[in-house]
Protein backbone atom coordinates (compact mmCIF):
# COMPACT_ATOMS: atom_id res chain seq x y z
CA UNK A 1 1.37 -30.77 40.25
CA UNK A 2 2.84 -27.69 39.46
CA UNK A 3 2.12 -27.39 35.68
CA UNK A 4 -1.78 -28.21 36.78
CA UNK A 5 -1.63 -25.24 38.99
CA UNK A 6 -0.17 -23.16 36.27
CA UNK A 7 -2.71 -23.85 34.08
CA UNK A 8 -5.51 -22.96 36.14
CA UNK A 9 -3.77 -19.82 36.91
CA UNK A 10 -3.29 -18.78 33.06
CA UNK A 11 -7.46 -19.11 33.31
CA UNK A 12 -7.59 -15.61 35.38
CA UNK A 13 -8.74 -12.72 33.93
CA UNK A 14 -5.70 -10.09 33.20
CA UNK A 15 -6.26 -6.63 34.47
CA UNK A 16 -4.47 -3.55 33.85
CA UNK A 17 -2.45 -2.05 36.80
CA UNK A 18 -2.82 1.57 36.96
CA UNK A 19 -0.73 3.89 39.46
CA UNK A 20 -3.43 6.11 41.60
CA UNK A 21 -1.21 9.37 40.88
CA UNK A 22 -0.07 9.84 37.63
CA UNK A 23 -3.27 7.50 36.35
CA UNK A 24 -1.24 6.03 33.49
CA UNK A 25 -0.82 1.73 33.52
CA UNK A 26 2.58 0.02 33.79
CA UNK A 27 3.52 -1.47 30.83
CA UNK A 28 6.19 -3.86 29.48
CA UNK A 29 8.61 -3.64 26.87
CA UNK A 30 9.05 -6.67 24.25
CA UNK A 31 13.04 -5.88 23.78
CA UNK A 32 14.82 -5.50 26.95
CA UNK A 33 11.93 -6.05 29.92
CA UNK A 34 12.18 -2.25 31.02
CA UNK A 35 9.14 -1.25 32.53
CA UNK A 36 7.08 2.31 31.55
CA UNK A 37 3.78 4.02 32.16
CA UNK A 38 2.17 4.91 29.43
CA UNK A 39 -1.50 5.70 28.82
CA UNK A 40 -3.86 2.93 29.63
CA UNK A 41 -5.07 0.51 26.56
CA UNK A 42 -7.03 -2.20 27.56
CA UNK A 43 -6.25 -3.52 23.84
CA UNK A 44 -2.70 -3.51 24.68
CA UNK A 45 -1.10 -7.17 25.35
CA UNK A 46 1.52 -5.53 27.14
CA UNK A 47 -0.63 -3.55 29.82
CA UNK A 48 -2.42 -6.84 30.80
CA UNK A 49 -1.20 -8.12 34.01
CA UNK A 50 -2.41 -11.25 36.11
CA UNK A 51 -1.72 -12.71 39.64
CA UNK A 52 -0.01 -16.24 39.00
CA UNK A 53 0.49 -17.18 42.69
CA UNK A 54 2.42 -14.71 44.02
CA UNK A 55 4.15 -13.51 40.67
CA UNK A 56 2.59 -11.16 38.32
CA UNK A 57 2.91 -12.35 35.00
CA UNK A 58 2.63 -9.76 31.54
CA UNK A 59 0.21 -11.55 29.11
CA UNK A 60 2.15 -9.76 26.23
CA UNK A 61 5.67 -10.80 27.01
CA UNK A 62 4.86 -13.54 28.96
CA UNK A 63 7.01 -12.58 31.66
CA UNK A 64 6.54 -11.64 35.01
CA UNK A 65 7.47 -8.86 37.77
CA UNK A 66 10.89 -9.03 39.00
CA UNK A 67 13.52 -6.89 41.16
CA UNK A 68 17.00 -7.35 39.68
CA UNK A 69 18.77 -5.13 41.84
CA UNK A 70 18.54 -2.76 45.20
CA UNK A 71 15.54 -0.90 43.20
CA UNK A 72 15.48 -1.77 40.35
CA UNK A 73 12.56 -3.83 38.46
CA UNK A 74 11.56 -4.84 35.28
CA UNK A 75 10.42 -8.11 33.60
CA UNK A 76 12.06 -11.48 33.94
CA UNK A 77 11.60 -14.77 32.18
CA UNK A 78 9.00 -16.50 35.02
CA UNK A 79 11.26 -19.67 35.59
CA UNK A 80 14.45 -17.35 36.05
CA UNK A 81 15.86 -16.97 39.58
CA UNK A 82 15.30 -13.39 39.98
CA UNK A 83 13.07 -12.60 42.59
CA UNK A 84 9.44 -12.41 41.35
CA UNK A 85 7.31 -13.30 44.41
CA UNK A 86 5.16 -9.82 45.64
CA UNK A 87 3.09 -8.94 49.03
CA UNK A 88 -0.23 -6.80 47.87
CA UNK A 89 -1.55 -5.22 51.23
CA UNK A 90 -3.76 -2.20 50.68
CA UNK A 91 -3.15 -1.45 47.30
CA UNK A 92 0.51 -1.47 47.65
CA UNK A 93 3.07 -3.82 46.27
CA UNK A 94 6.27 -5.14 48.11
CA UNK A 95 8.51 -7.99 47.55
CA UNK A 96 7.51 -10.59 49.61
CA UNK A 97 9.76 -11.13 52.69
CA UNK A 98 11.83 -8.30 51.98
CA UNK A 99 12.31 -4.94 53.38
CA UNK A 100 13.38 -2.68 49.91
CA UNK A 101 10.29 -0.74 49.95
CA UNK A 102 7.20 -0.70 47.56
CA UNK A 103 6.59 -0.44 43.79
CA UNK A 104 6.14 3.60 43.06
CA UNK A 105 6.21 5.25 39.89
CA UNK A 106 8.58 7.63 39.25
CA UNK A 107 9.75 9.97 35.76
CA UNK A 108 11.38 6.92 34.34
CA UNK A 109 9.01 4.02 35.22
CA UNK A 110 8.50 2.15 38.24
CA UNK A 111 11.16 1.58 41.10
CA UNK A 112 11.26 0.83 44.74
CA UNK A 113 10.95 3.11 47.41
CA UNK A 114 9.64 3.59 50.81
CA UNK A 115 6.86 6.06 50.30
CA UNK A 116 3.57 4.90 50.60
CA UNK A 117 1.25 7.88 49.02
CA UNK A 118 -0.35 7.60 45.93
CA UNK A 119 2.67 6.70 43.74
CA UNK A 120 3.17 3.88 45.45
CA UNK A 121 -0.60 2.42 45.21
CA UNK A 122 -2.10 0.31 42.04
CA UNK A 123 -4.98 -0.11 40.91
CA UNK A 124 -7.29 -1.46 37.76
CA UNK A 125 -8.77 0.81 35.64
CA UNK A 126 -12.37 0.34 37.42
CA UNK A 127 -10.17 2.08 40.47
CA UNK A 128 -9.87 -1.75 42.12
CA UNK A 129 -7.36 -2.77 44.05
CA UNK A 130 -4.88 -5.25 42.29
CA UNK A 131 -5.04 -6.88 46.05
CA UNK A 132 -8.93 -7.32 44.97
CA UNK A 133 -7.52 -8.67 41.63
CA UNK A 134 -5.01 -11.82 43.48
CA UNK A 135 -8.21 -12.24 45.94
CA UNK A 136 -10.33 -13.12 42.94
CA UNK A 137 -7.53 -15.18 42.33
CA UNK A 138 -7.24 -17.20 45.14
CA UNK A 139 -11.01 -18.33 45.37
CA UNK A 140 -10.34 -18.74 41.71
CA UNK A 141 -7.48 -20.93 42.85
CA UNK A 142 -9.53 -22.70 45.67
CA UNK A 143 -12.12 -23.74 43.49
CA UNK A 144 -9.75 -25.17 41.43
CA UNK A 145 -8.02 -27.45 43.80
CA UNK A 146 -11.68 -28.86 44.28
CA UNK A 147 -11.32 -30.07 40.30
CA UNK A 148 -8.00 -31.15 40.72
CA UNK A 149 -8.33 -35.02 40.87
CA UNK A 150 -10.87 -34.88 38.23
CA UNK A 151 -8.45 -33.41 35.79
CA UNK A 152 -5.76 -35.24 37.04
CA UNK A 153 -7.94 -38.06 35.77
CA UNK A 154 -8.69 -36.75 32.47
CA UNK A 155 -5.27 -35.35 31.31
CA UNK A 156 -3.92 -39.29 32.43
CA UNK A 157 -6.32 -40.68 29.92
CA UNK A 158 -5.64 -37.76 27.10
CA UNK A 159 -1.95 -39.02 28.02
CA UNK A 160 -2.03 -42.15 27.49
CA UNK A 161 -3.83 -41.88 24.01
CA UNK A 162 -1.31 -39.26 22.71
CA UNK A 163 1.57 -41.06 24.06
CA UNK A 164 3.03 -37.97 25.37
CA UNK A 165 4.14 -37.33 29.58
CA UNK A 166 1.43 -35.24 31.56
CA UNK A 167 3.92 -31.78 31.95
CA UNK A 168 4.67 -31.42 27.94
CA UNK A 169 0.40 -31.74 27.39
CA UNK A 170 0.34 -29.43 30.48
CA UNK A 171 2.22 -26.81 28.59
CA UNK A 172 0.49 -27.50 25.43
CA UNK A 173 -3.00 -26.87 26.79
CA UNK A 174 -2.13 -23.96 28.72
CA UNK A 175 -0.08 -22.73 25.41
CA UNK A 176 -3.06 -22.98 22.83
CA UNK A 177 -5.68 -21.78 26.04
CA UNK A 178 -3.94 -18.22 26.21
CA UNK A 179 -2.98 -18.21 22.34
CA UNK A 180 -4.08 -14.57 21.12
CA UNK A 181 -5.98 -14.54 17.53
CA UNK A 182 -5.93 -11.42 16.86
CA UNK A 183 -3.35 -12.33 14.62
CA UNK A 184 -4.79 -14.85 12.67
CA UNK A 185 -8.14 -12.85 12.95
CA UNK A 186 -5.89 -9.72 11.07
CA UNK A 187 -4.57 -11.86 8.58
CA UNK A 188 -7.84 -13.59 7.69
CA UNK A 189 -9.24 -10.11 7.07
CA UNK A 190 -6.23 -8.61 5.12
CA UNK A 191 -6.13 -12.17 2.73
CA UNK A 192 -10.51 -11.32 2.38
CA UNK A 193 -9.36 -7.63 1.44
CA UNK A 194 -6.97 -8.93 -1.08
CA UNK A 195 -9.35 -11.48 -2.63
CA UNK A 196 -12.18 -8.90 -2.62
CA UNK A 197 -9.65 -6.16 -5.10
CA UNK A 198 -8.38 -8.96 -6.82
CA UNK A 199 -12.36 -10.23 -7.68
CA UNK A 200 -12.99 -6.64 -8.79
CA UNK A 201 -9.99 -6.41 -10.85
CA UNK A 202 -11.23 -9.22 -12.64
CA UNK A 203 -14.54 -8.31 -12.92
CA UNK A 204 -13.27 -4.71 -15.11
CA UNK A 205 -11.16 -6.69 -17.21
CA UNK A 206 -13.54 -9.29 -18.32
CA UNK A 207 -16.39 -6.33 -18.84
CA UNK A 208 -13.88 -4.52 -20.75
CA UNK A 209 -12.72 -7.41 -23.26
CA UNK A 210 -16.29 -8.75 -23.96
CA UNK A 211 -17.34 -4.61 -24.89
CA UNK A 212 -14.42 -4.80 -27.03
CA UNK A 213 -15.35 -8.01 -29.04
CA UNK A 214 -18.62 -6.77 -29.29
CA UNK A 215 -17.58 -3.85 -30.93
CA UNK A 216 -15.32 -6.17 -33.05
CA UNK A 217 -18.56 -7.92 -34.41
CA UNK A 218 -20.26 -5.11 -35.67
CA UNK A 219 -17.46 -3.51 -36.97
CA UNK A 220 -16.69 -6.45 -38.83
CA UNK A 221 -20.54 -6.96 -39.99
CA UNK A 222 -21.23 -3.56 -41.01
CA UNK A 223 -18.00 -4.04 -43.43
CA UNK A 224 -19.69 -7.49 -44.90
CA UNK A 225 -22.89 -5.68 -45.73
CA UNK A 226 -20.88 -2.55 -47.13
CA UNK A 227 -19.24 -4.50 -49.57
CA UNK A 228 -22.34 -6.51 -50.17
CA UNK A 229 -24.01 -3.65 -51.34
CA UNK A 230 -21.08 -2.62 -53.05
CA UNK A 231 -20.66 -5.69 -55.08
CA UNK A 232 -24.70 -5.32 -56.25
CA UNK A 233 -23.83 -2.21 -57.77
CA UNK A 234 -21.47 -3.01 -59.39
CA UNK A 235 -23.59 -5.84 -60.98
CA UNK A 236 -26.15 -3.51 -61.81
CA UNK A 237 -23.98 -1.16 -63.91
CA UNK A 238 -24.11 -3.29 -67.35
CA UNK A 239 -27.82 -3.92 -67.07
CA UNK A 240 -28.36 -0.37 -66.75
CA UNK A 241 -26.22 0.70 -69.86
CA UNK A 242 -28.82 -1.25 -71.87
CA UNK A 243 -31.85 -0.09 -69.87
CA UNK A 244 -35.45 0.29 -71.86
CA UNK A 245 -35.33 3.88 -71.96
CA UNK A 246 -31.65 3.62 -74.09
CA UNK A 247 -33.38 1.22 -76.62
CA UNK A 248 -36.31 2.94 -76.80
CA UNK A 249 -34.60 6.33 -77.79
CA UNK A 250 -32.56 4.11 -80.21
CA UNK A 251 -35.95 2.76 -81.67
CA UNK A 252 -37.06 5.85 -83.58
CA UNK A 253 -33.22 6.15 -85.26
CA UNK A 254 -33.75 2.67 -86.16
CA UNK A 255 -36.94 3.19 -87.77
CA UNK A 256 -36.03 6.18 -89.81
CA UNK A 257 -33.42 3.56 -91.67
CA UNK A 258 -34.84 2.30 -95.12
CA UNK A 259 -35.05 -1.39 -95.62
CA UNK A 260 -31.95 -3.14 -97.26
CA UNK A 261 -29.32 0.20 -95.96
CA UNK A 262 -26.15 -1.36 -93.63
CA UNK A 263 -26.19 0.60 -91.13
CA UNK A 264 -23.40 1.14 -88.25
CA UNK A 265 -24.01 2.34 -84.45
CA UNK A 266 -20.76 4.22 -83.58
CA UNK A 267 -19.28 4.01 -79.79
CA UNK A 268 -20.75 7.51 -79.08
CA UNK A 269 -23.82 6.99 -79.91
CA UNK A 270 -24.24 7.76 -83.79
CA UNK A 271 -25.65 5.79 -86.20
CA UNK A 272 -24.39 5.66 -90.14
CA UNK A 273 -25.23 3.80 -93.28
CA UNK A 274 -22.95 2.10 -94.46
CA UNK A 275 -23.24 2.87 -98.17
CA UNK A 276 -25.41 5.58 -99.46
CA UNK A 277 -27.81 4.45 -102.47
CA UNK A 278 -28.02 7.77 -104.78
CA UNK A 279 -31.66 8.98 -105.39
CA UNK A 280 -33.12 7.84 -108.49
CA UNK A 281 -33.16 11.17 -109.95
CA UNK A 282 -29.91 11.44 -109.96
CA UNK A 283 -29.44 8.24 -112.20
């Protein structure tokens, strides 16, 4: 029955537990449980504090409130024998059925100590009692003993299809119920960021490549019609060494040459008889 009870109690809402005179929240340290005030961040895990019975549990270590020594206190493993179990009575905090004093804040953290003044009273950041905070809890807690044989009912069934006892699915559901995503949420963004550069980076190199073959093309067809035209020309050059207006200024030359006279067209342009008839006078 316990493991039902600890589920409900992972259900309450965490608060942060702030000290009425220096106004800064008590907050828990990941590496060696030492406790510390520290300016209050409600988006800091390790600020977040809620009543689990009598035990106040951190949300971000997932340990809870414990005196270890004549006044000393810091954060123990919940199912560890240190002694975890607190009386809240008018904002103040006291191990229950003891007589070491209250939970004050002093240069290095929290301790205990008999003063009762405003170090020694704690609060939520809406200036709430953290005795408000475990009442809510224990209606909370009422309400859910109502429920009790219902679920009881339920988690037998879910047991008996999974094929699993009713204390490891207890610990199960209440691990996945206070699972933080703000992980996953984080890495689903960063991965999105990454695929979103990566896209881009894509994108340039494809614009670049099909600019570049482009250019390739009409480099390459602006050489096929150069030499095109080039090889035209050049087929145009012996028709145009015997053009009409050559053969018509070779015409007249022609003309001038009597009838039956061999006559020879040099390379430069000059034309000969071959033999040269003397004038009849002279015979």
């Amino acid at each position: 029955r316990s493991h039902s009870y600890a589920g409900f109690f992972s259900d309450t809402e965490a608060f942060l537990m702030k000290n009425a005179k220096v106004k800064q929240c008590l907050q828990a340290s990941p590496m060696n449980g030492s406790l510390r005030l520290e300016d209050c961040n409600p988006e800091s895990d390790f600020q977040d504090w809620s009543w689990q019975g009598d035990s106040l549990m951190n949300h971000g270590t997932q340990s809870c409130l414990s005196v270890v020594g004549a006044d000393r206190v810091q954060t123990s493993l919940c199912s560890s024998t240190a002694y975890m179990s607190w009386d809240c009575s008018n904002s103040l905090l006291s191990p229950l059925r003891s007589s070491q004093g209250f939970l004050v804040a002093n240069r290095k953290g929290v301790a205990l100590s008999n003063v009762r003044g405003l170090k020694a009273q704690w609060q939520d950041v809406a200036d709430r009692s953290v005795c408000e905070e475990k009442a809510d809890q224990d209606r909370y807690f009422t309400a859910a003993l109502a429920s009790t044989h219902m679920y009881d009912h339920t988690a037998g069934n879910m047991t008996l299809a999974l094929g699993i006892d009713q204390a490891e699915l207890e610990q199960l559901l209440w691990f996945f119920r206070r699972e933080d995503p703000s992980t996953w949420n984080y890495s689903v963004l960063a991965l999105s960021f990454v695929a979103m550069i990566l896209g881009l980076l894509l994108l340039s190199v494809n614009i670049v490549r099909n600019r570049k073959r482009k250019i390739h093309v009409y480099r390459k067809a602006e050489q096929t019609t150069h030499q095109a035209e080039l090889d035209a020309k050049q087929a145009l050059m012996p028709v145009q060494e015997y053009s009409p207006a050559e053969l018509r200024k070779q015409e007249p030359a022609l003309q001038e040459q009597r009838s039956g006279e061999v006559v020879v067209q040099w390379k430069d342009g000059t034309v000969t008889s071959l033999y040269t008839e003397r004038s009849e006078d002279a015979i």
